[in-house]
C-alpha atoms as a PDB file:
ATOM      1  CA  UNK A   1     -46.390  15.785   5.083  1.00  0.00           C
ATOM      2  CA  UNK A   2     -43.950  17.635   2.601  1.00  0.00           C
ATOM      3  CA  UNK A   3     -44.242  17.429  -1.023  1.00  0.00           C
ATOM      4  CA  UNK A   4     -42.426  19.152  -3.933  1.00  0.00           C
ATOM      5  CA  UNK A   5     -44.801  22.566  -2.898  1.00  0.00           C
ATOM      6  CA  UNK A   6     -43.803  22.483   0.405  1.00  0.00           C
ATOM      7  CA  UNK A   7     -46.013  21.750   3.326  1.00  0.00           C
ATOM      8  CA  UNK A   8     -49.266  19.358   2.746  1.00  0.00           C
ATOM      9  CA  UNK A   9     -52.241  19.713   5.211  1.00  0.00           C
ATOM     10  CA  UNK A  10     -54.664  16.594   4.990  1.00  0.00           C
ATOM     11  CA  UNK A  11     -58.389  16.707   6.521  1.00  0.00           C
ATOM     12  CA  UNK A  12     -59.758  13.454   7.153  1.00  0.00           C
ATOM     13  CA  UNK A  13     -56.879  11.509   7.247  1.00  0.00           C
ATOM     14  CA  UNK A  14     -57.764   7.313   7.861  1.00  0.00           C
ATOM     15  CA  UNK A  15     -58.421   7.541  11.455  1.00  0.00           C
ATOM     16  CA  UNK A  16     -60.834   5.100  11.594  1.00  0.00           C
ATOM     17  CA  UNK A  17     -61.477   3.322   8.318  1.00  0.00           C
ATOM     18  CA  UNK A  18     -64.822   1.838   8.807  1.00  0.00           C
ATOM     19  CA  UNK A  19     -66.269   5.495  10.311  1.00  0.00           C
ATOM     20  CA  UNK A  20     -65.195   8.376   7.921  1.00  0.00           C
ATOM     21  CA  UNK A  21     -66.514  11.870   8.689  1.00  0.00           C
ATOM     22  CA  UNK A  22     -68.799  12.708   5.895  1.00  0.00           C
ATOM     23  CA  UNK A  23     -70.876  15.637   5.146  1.00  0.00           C
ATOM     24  CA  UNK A  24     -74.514  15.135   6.158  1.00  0.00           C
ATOM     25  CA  UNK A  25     -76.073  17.235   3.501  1.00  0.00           C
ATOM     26  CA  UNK A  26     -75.823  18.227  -0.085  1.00  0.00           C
ATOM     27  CA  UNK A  27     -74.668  21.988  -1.232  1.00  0.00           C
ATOM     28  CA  UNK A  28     -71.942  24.008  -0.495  1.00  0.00           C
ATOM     29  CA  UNK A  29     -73.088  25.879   2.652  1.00  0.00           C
ATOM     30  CA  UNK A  30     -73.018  22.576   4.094  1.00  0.00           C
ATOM     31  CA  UNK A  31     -69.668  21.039   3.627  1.00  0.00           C
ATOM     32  CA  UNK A  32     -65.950  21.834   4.708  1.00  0.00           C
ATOM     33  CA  UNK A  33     -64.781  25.582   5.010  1.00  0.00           C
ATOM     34  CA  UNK A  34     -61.436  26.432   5.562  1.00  0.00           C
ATOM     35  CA  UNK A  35     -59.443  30.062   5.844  1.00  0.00           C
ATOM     36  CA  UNK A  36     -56.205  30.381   5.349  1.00  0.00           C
ATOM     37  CA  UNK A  37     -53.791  33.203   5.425  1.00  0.00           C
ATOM     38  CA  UNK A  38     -51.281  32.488   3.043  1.00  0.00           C
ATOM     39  CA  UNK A  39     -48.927  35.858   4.200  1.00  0.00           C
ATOM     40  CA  UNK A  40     -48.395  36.626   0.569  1.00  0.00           C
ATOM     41  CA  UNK A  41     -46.499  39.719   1.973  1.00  0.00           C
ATOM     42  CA  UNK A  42     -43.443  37.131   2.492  1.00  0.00           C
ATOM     43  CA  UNK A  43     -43.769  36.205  -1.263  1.00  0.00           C
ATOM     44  CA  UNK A  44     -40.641  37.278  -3.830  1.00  0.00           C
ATOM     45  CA  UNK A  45     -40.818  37.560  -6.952  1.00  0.00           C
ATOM     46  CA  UNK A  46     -37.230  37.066  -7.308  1.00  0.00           C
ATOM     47  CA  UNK A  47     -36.008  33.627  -8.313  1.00  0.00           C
ATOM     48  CA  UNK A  48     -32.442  34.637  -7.167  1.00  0.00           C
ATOM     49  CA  UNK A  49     -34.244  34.839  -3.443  1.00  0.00           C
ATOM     50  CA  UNK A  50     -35.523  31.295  -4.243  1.00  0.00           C
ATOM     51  CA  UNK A  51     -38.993  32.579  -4.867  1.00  0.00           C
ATOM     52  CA  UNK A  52     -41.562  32.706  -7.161  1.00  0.00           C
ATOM     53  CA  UNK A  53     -44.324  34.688  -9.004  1.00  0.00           C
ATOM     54  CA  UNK A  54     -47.074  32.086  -8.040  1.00  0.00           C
ATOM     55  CA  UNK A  55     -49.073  32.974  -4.740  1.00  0.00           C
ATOM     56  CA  UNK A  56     -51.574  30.866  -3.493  1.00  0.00           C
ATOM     57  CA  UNK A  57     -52.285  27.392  -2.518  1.00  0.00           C
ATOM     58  CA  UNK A  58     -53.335  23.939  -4.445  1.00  0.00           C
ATOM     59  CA  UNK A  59     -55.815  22.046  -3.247  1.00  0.00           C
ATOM     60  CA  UNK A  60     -56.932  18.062  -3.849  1.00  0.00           C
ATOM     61  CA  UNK A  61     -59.655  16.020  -3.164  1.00  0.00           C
ATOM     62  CA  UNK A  62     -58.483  12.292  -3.140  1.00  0.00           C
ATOM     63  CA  UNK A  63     -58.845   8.932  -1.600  1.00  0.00           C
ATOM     64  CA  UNK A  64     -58.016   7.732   1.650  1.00  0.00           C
ATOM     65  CA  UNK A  65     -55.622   5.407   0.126  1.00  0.00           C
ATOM     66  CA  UNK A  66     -54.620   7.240  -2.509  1.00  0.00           C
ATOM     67  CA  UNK A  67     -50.632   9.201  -1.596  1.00  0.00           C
ATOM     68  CA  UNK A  68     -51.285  13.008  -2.693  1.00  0.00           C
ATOM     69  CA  UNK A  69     -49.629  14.537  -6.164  1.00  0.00           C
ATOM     70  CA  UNK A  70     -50.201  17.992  -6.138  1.00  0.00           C
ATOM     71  CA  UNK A  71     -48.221  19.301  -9.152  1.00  0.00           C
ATOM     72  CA  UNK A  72     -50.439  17.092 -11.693  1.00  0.00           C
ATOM     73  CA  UNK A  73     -53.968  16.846  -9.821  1.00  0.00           C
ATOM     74  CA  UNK A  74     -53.695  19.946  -7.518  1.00  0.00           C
ATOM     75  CA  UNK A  75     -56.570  22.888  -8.236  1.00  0.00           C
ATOM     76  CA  UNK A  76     -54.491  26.254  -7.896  1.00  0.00           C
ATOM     77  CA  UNK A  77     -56.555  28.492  -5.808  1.00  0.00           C
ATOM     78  CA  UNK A  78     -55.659  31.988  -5.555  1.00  0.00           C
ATOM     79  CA  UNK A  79     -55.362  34.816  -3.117  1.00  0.00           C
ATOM     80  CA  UNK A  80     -58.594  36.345  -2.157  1.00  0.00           C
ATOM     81  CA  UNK A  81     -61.224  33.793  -3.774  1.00  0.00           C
ATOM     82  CA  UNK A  82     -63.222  30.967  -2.816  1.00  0.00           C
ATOM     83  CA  UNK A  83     -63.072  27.540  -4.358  1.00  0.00           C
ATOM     84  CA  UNK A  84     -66.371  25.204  -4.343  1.00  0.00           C
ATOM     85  CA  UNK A  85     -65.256  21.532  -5.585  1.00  0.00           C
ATOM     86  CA  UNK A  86     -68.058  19.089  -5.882  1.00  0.00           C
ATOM     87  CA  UNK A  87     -66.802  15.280  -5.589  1.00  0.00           C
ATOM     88  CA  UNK A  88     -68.025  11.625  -6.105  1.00  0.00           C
ATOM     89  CA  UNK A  89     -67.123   8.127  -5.504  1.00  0.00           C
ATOM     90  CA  UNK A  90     -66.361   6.066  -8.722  1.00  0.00           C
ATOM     91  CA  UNK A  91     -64.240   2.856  -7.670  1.00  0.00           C
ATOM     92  CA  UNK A  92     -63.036   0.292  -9.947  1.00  0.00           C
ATOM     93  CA  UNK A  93     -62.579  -2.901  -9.009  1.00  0.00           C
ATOM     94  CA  UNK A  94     -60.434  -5.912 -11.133  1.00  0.00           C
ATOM     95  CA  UNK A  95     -61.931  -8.799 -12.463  1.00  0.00           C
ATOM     96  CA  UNK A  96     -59.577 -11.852 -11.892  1.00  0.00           C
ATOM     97  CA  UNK A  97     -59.443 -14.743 -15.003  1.00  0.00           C
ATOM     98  CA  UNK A  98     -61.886 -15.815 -16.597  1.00  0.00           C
ATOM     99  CA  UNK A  99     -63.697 -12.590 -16.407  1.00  0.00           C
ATOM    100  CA  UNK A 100     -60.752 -10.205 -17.031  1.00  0.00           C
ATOM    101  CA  UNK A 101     -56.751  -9.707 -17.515  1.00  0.00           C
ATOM    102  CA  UNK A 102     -55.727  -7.688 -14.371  1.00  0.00           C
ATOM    103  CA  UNK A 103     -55.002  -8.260 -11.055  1.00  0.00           C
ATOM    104  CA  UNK A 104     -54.138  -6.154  -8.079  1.00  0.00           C
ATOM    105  CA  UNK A 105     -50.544  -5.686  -7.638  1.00  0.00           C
ATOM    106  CA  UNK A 106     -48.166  -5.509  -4.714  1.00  0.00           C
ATOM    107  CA  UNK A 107     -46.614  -2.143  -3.880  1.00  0.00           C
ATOM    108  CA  UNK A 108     -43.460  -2.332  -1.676  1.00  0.00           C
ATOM    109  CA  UNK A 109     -44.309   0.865   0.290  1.00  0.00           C
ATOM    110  CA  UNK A 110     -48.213   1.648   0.001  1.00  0.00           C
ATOM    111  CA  UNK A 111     -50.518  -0.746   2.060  1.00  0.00           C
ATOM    112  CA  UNK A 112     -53.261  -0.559  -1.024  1.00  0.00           C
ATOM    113  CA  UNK A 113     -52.484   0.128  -4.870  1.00  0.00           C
ATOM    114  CA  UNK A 114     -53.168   3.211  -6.398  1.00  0.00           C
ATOM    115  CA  UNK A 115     -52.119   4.366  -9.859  1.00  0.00           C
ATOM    116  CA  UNK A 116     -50.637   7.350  -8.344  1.00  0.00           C
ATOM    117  CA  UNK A 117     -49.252   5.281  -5.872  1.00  0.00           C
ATOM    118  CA  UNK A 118     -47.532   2.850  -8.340  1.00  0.00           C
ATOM    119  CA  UNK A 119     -45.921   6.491 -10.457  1.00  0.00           C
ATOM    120  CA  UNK A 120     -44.432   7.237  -7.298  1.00  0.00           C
ATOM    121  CA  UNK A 121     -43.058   4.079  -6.145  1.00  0.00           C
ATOM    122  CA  UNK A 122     -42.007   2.972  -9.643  1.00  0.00           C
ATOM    123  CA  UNK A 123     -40.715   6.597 -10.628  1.00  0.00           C
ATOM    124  CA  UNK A 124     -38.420   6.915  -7.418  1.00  0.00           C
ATOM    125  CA  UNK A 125     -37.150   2.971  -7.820  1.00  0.00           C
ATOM    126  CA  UNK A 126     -35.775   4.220 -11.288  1.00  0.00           C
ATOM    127  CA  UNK A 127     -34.136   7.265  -9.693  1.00  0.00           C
ATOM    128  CA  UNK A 128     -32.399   5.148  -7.170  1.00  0.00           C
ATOM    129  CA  UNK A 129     -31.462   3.029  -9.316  1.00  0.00           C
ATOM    130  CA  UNK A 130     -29.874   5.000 -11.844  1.00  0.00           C
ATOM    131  CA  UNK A 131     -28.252   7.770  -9.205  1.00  0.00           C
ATOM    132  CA  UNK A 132     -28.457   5.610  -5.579  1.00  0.00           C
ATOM    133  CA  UNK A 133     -30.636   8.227  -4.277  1.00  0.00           C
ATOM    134  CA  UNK A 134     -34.417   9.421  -4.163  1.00  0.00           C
ATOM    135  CA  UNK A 135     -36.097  13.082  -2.848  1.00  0.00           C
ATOM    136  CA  UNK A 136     -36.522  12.951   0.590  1.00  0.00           C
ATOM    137  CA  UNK A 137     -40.140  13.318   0.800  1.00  0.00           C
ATOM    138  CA  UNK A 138     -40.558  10.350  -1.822  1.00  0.00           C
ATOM    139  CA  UNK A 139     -41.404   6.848  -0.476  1.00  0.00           C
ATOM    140  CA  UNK A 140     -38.629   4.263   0.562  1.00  0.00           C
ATOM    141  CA  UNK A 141     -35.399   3.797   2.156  1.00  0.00           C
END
């Protein structure tokens, strides 16, 4: 998948909804490791170049369901260190009338709603709207 930092890499992807890999026990000797080589030797500095003083990678832990925004939940992890992210389940589910106000809406090009979902979907509708065009890796037509 690519997203406004380039290449996304997803682990775990729904493959089989009712039988996600998990981790069978607790602590962080026991749960995903990954290596990359990020070839920071191919970095510039120069914006001129198109580059950048930022070297490194961002990494999130989301939902299944949930479309990925790095540049406002991404964890910057840099050159040369290790990153241990603990995570939990909290889900939230809407209580239809009489019990509460909400209700699940409709998105035209996510199969489940998301908030992060609906800020992408909503926030590229406005674009096309106003200019008759969207960025290419943002949902639609």
């Amino acid at each position: 998948v690519f997203t406004t930092y380039g290449n996304c890499y997803t682990f775990n992807a729904v493959v089989d909804p009712e039988n996600p890999r998990r981790q069978r026990l607790p602590g962080a000797g026991n749960g995903l490791k990954l290596v990359f080589n990020i070839q920071s030797e191919f970095y510039t500095e120069d914006p001129e170049q198109g580059g950048s003083d930022d070297v490194g990678m961002k990494v999130l832990i989301h939902d299944q369901k949930e479309p990925p925004k790095m540049d406002t939940q991404g964890i910057a992890v840099g050159p040369g260190s290790h990153a241990f992210i603990g995570i939990s389940k909290i889900e939230y589910k809407n209580e239809i009338p009489p019990w509460g106000e909400c209700q699940d809406k409709e998105l035209q090009y996510y199969d489940d709603y998301t908030l992060t979902g609906c800020l992408l979907e909503c926030g590229t509708n406005h674009v096309y709207e106003q200019c008759g065009c969207r960025l290419f890796y943002l949902p639609g037509k």
